[in-house]
C-alpha atoms as a PDB file:
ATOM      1  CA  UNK A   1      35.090 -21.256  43.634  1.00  0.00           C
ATOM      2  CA  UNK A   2      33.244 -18.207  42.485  1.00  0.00           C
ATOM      3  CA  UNK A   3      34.604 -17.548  38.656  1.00  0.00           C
ATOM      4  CA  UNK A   4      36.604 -19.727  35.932  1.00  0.00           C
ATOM      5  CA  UNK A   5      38.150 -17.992  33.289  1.00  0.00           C
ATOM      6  CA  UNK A   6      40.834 -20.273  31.670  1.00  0.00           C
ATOM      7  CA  UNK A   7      38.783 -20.887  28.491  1.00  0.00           C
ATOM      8  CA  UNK A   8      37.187 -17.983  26.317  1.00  0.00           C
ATOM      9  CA  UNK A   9      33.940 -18.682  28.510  1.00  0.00           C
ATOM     10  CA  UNK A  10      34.007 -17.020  32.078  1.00  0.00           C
ATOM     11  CA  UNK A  11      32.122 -19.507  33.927  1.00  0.00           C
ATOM     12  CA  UNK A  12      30.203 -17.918  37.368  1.00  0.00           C
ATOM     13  CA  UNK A  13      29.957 -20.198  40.467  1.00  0.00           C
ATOM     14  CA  UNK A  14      31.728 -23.368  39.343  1.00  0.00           C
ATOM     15  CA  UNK A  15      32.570 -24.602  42.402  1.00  0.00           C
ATOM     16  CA  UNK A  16      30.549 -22.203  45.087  1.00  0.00           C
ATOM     17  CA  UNK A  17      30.245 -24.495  48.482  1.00  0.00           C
ATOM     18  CA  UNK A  18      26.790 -25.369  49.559  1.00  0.00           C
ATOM     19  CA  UNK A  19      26.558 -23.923  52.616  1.00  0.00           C
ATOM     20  CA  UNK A  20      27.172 -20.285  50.690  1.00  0.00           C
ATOM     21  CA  UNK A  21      23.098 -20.045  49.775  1.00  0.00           C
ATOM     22  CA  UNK A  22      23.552 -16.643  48.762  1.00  0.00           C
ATOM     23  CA  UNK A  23      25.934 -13.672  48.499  1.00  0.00           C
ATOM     24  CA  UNK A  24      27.829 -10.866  46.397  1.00  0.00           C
ATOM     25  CA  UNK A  25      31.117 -10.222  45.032  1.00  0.00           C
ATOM     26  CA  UNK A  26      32.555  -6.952  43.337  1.00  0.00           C
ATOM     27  CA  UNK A  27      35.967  -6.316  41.434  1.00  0.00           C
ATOM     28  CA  UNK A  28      36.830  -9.964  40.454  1.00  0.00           C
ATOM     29  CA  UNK A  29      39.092 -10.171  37.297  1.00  0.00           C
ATOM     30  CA  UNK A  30      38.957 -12.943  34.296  1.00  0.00           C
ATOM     31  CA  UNK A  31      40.497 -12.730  31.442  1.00  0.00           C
ATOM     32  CA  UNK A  32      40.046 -11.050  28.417  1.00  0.00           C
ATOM     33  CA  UNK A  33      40.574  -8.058  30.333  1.00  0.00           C
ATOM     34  CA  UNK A  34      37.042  -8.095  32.491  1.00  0.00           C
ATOM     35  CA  UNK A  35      35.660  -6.961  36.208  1.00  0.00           C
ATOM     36  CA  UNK A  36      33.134  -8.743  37.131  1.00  0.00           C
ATOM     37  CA  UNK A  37      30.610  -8.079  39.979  1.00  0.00           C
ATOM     38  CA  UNK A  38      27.756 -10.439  40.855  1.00  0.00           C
ATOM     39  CA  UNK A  39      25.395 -11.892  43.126  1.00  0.00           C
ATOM     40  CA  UNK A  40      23.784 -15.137  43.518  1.00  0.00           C
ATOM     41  CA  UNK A  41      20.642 -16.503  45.953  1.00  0.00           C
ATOM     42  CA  UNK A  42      20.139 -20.019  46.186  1.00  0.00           C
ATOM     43  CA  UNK A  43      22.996 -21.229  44.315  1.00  0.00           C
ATOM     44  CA  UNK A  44      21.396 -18.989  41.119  1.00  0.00           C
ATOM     45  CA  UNK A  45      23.058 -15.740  39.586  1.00  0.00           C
ATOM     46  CA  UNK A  46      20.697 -13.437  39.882  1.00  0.00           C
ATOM     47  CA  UNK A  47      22.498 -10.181  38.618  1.00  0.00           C
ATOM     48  CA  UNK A  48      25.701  -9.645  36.451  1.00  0.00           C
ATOM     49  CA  UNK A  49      27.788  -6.525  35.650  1.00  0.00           C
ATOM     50  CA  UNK A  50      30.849  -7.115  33.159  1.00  0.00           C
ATOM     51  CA  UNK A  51      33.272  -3.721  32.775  1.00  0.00           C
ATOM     52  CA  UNK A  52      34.930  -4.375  29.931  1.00  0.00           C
ATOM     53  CA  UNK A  53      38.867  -2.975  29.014  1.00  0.00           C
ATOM     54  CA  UNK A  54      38.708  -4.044  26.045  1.00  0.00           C
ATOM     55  CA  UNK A  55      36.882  -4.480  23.007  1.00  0.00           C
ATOM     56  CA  UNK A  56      35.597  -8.320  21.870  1.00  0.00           C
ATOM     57  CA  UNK A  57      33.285 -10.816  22.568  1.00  0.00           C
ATOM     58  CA  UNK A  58      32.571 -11.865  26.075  1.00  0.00           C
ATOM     59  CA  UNK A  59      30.699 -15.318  27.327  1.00  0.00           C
ATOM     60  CA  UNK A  60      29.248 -15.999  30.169  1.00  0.00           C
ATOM     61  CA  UNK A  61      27.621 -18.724  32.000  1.00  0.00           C
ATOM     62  CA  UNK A  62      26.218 -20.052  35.057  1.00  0.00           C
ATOM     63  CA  UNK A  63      24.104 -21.466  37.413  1.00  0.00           C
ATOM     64  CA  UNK A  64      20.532 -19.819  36.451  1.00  0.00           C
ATOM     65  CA  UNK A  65      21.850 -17.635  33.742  1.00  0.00           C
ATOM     66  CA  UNK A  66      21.211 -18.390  30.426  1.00  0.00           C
ATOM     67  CA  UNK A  67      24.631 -18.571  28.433  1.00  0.00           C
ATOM     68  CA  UNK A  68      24.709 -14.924  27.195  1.00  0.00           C
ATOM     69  CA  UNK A  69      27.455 -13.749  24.311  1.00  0.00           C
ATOM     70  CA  UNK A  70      27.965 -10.328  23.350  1.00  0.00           C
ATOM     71  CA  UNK A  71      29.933  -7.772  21.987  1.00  0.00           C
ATOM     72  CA  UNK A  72      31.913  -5.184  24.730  1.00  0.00           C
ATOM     73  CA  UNK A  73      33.774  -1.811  23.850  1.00  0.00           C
ATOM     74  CA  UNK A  74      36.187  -0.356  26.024  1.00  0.00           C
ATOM     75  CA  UNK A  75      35.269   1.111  29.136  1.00  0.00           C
ATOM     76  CA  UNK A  76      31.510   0.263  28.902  1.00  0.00           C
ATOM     77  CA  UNK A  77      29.523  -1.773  31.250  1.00  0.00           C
ATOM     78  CA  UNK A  78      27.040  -4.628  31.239  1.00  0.00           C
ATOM     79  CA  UNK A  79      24.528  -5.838  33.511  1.00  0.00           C
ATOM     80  CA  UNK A  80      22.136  -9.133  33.151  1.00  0.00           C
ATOM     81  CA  UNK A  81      19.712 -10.515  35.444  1.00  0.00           C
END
């Protein structure tokens, strides 16, 4: 409901229900070795933060969020709004 990571994209909100207008999340994992807290209002992310274990390339996308992909080092943090 709230992330898809099978693919090398982690995909935010695929299948949120309607009724959930807004809300929050911390400390959910997706492959590739990411945490991933967010929060959406409206059925829109409005703020991202990726931890990263490992180093690579990370893509994300989502309702309201441009698809962003970057590079992540070990033990660093990212946040997008």
């Amino acid at each position: 409901m709230l992330l898809q990571s099978h693919t090398d994209v982690i995909r935010l909100l695929p299948a949120v229900p309607v009724q959930w207008h807004e809300g929050s999340i911390r400390g959910l994992r997706a492959r590739g070795g990411y945490t991933l807290d967010f929060s959406w209002k409206m059925g829109a992310v409005t703020t991202v933060t990726v931890k990263s274990t490992n180093t690579g390339v990370c893509q994300l996308q989502g309702p309201g969020l441009k698809p962003i992909s970057f590079n992540t080092e070990a033990g660093q943090s990212y946040t997008f709004t």
